[in-house]
C-alpha atoms as a PDB file:
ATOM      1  CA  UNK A   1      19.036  -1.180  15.552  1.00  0.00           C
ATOM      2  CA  UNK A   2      17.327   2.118  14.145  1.00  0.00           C
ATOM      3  CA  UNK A   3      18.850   1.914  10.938  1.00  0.00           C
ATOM      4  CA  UNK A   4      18.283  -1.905  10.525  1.00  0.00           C
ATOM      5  CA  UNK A   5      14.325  -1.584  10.918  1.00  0.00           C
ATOM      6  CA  UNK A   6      14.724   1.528   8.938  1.00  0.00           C
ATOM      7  CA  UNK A   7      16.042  -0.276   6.148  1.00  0.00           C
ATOM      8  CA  UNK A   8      13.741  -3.993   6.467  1.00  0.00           C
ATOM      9  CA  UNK A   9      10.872  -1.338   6.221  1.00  0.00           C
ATOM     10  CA  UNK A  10      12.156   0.352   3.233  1.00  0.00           C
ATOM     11  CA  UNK A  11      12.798  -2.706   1.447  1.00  0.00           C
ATOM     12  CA  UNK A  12       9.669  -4.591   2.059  1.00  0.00           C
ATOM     13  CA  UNK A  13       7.899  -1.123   0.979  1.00  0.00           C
ATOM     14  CA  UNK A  14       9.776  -0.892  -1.920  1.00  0.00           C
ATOM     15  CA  UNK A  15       8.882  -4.958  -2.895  1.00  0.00           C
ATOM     16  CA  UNK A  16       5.650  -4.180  -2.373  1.00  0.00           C
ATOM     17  CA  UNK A  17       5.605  -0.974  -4.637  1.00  0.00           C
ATOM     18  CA  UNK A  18       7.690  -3.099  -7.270  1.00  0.00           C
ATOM     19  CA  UNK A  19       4.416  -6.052  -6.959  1.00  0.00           C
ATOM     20  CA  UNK A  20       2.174  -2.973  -7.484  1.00  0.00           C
ATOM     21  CA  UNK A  21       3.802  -1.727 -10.395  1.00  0.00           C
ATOM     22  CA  UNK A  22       4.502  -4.802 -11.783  1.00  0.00           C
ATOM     23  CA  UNK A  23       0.049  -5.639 -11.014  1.00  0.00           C
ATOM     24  CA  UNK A  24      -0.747  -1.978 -12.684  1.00  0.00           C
ATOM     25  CA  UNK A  25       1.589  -2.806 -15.467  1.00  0.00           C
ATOM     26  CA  UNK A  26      -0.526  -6.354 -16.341  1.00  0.00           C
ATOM     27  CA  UNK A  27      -3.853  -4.492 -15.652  1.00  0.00           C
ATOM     28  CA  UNK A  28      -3.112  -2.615 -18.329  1.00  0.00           C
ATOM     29  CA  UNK A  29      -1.525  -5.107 -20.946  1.00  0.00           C
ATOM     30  CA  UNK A  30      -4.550  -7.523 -20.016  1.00  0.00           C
ATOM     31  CA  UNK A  31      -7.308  -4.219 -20.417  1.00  0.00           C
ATOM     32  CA  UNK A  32      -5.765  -2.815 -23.734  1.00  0.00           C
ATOM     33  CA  UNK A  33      -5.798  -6.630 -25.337  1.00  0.00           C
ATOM     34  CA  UNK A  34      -8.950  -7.576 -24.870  1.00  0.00           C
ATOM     35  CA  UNK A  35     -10.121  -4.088 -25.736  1.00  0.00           C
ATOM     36  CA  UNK A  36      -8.406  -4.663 -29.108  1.00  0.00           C
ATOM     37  CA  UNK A  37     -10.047  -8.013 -29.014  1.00  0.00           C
ATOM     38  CA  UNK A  38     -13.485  -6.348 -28.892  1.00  0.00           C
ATOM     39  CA  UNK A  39     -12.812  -3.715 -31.155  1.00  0.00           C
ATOM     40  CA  UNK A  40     -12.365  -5.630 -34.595  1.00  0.00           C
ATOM     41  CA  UNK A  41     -15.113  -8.133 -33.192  1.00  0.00           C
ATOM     42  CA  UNK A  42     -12.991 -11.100 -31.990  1.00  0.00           C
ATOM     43  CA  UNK A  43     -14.953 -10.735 -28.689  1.00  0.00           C
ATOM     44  CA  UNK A  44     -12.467 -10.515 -25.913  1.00  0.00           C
ATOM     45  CA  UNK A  45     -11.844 -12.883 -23.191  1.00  0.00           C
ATOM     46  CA  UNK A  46     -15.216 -12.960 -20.628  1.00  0.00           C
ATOM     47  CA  UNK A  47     -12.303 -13.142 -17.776  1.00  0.00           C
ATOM     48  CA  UNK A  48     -10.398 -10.252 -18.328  1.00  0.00           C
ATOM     49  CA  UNK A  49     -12.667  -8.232 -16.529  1.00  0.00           C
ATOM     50  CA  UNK A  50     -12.852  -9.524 -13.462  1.00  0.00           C
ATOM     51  CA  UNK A  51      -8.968 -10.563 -13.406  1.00  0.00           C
ATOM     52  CA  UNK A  52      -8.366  -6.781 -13.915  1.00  0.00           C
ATOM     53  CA  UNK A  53     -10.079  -5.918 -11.235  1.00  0.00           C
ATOM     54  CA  UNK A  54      -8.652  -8.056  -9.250  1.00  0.00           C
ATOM     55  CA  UNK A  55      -4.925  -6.802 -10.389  1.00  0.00           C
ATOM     56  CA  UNK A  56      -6.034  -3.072  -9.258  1.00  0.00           C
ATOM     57  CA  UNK A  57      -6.951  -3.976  -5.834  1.00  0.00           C
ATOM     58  CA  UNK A  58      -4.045  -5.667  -4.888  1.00  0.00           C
ATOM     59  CA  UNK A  59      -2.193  -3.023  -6.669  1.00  0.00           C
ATOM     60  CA  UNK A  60      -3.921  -0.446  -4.839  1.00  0.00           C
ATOM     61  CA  UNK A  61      -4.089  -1.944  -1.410  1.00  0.00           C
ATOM     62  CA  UNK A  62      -0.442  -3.318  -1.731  1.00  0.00           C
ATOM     63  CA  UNK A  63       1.092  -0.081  -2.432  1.00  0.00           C
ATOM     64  CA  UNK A  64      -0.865   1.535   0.662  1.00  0.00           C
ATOM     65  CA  UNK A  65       2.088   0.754   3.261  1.00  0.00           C
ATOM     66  CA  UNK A  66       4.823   2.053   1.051  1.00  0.00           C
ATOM     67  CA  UNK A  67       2.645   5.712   0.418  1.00  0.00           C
ATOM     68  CA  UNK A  68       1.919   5.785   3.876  1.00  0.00           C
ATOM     69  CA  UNK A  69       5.288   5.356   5.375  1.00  0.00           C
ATOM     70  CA  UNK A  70       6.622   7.486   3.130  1.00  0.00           C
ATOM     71  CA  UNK A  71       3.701  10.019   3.184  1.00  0.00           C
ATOM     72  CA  UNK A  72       3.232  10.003  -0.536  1.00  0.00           C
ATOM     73  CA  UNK A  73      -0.551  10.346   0.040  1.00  0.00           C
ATOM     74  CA  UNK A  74      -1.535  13.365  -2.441  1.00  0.00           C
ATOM     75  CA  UNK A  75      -3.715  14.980   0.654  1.00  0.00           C
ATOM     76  CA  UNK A  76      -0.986  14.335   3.001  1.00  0.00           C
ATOM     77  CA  UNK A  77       1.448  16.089   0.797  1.00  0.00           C
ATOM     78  CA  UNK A  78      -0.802  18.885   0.116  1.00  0.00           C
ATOM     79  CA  UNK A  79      -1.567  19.577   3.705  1.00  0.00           C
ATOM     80  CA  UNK A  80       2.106  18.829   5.287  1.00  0.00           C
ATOM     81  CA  UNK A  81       3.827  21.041   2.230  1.00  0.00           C
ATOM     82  CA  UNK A  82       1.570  24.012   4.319  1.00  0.00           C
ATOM     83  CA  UNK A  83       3.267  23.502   7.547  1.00  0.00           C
ATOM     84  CA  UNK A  84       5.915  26.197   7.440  1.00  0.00           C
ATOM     85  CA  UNK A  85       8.027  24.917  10.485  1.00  0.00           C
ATOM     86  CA  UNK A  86       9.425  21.849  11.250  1.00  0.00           C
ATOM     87  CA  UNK A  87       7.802  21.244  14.943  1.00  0.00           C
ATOM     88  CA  UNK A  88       4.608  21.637  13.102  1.00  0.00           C
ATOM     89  CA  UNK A  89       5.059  19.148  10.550  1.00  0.00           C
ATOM     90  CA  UNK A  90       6.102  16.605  13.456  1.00  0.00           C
ATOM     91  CA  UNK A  91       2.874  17.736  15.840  1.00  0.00           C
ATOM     92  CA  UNK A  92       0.904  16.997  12.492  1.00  0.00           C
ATOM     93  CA  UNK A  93       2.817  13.947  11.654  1.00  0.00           C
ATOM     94  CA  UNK A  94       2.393  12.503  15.387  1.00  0.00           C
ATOM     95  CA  UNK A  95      -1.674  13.571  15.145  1.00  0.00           C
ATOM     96  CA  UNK A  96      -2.099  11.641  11.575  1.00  0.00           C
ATOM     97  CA  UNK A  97      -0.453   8.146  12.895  1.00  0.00           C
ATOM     98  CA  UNK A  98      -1.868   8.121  16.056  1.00  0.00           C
ATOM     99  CA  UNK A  99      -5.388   8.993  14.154  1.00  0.00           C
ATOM    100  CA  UNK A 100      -4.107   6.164  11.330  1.00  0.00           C
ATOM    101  CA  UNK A 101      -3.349   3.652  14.119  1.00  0.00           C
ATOM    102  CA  UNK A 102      -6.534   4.099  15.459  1.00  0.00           C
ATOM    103  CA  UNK A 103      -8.753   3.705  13.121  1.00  0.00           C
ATOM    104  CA  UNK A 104      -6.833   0.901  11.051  1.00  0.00           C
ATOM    105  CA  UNK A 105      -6.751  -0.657  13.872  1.00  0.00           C
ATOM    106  CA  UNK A 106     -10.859  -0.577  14.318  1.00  0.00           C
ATOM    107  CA  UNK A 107     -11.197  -1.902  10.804  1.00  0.00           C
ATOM    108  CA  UNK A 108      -8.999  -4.775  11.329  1.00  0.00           C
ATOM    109  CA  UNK A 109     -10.736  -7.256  13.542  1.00  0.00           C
ATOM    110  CA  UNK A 110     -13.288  -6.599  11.500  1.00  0.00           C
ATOM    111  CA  UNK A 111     -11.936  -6.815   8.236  1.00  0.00           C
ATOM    112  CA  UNK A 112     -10.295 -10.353   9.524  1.00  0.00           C
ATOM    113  CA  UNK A 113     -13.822 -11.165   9.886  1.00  0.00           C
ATOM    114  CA  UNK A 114     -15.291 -10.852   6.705  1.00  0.00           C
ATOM    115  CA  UNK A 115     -12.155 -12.466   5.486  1.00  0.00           C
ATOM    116  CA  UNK A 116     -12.564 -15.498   7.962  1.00  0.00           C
ATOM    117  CA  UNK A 117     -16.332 -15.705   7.010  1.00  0.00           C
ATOM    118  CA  UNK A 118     -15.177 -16.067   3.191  1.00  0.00           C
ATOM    119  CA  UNK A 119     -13.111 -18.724   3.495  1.00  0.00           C
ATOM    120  CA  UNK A 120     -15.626 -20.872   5.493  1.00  0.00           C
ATOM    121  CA  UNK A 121     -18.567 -20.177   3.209  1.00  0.00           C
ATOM    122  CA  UNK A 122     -15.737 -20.664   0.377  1.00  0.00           C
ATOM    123  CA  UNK A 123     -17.443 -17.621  -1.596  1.00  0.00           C
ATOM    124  CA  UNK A 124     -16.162 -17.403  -5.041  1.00  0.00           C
ATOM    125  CA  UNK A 125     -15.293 -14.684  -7.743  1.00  0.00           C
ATOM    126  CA  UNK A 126     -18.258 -14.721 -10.525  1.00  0.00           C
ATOM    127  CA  UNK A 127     -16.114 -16.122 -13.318  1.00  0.00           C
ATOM    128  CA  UNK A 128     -12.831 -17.377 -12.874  1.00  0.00           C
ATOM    129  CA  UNK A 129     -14.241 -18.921  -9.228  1.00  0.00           C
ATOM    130  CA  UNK A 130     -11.545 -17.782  -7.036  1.00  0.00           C
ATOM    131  CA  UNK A 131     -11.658 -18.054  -3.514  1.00  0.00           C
ATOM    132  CA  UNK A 132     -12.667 -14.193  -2.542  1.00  0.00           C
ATOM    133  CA  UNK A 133     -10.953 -14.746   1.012  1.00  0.00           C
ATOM    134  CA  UNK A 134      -7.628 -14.019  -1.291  1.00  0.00           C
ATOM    135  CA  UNK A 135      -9.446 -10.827  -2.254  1.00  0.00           C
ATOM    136  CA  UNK A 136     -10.333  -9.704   1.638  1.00  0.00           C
ATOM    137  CA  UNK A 137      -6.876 -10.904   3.031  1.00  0.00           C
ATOM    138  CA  UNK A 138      -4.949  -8.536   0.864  1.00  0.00           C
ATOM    139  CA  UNK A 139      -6.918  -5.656   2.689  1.00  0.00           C
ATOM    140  CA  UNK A 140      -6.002  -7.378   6.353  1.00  0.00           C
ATOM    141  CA  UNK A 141      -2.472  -8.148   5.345  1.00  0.00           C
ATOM    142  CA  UNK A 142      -2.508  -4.328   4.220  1.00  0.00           C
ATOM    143  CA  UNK A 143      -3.623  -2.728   7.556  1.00  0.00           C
ATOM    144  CA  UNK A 144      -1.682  -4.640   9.453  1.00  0.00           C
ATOM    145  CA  UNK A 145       1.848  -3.364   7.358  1.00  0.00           C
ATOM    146  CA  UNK A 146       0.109   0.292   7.522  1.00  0.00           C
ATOM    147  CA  UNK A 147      -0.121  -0.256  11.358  1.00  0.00           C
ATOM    148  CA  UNK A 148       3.266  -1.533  12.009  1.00  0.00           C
ATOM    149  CA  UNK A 149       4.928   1.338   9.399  1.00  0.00           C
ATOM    150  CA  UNK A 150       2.919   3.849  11.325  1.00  0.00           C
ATOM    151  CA  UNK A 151       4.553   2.496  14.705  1.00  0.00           C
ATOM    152  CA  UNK A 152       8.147   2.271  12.939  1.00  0.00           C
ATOM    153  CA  UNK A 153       6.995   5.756  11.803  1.00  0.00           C
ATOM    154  CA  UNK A 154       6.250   7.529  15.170  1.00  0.00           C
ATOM    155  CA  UNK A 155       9.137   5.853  17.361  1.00  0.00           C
ATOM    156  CA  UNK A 156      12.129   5.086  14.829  1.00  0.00           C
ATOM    157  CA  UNK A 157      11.910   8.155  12.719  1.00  0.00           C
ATOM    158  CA  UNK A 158      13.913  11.442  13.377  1.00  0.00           C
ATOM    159  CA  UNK A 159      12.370  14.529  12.932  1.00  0.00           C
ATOM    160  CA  UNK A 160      14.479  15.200   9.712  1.00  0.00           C
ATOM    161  CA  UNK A 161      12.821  12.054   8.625  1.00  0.00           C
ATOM    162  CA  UNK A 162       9.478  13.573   8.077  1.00  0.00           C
ATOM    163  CA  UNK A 163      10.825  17.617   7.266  1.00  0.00           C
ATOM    164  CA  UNK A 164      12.598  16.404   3.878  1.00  0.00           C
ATOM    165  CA  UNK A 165      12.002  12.816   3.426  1.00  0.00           C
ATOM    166  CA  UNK A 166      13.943  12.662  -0.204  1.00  0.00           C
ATOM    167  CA  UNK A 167      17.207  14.250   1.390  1.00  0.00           C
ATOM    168  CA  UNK A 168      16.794  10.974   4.162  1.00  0.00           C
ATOM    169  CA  UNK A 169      16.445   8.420   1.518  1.00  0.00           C
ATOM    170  CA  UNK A 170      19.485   9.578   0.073  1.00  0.00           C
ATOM    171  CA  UNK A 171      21.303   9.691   2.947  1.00  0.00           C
ATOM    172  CA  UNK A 172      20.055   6.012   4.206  1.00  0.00           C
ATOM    173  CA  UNK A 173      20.891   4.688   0.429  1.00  0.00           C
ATOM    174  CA  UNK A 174      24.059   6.243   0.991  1.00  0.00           C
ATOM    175  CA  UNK A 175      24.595   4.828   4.469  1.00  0.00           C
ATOM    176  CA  UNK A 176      23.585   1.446   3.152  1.00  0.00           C
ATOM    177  CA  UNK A 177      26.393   1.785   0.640  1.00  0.00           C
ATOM    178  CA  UNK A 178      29.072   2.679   3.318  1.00  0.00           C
ATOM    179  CA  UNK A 179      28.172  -0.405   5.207  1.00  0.00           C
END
């Protein structure tokens, strides 16, 4: 059972990482054309602004489950690589999801809100006149996955899990392979 939620929360992690890469990767096509565009005076397109900015937030809040679960956060990383023993990079790693779970879980109701609130008013992006509830549901959908990886986190992980977290990916890629 351990290993099976293990792995449906790597994989959905790892989709979501792929969407993010895949939304970074058109940011940046859709960015460096119309900046061409503008350059020898063809004027760009008046939508590409706003559409990239919609790419990088759900890039950015898309990808948030997969670097939390895997504590890929830069300030995590910083702080756990100073832990110098393994029962205080578990103590730490207990204090942060608890602390995570807490105040995610603040934000939510309230986030579902705002989100509710947009879809009745039916606010709309400026230009292309999207329906912004898309926008704030992104940001509820991505609490909610940080909440539930944080739970997955503090109750299915071994303490291995969170000492040397590349050395357990290989070994669960491996065990996935054996099965």
């Amino acid at each position: 059972m351990r290993k099976a939620i293990l792995r449906v929360t790597r994989g959905v992690d790892d989709i979501l990482l792929l969407i993010s890469s895949i939304l970074l990767i058109l940011a940046t096509v859709l960015s460096v054309i119309n900046a061409i565009l503008r350059a020898v005076g063809l004027g760009g397109f008046t939508w590409s602004d706003e559409l990239t900015v919609i790419l990088l937030i759900f890039m950015v809040f898309l990808s948030q489950p997969f670097l939390e679960y895997n504590e890929k956060q830069l300030s995590v990383s910083i702080l756990t690589s100073s832990l110098k023993t393994p029962r205080a990079r578990k103590v730490f790693h207990v204090i942060r999801g608890i602390f995570i779970i807490g105040i995610i879980g603040f934000l939510i109701p309230y986030s579902y809100q705002i989100t509710a609130r947009a879809a009745k008013m039916n606010y709309l992006t400026t230009v292309l006149k999207w329906p912004r509830f898309i926008l704030y549901a992104v940001i509820v959908v991505s609490f909610g996955l940080i909440v539930i990886n944080w739970i997955i986190s503090l109750f299915f992980k071994k303490t291995g899990d969170i000492e040397n977290p590349e050395e357990t990916e290989k070994q669960g890629k491996e065990a996935a392979g054996n099965e």
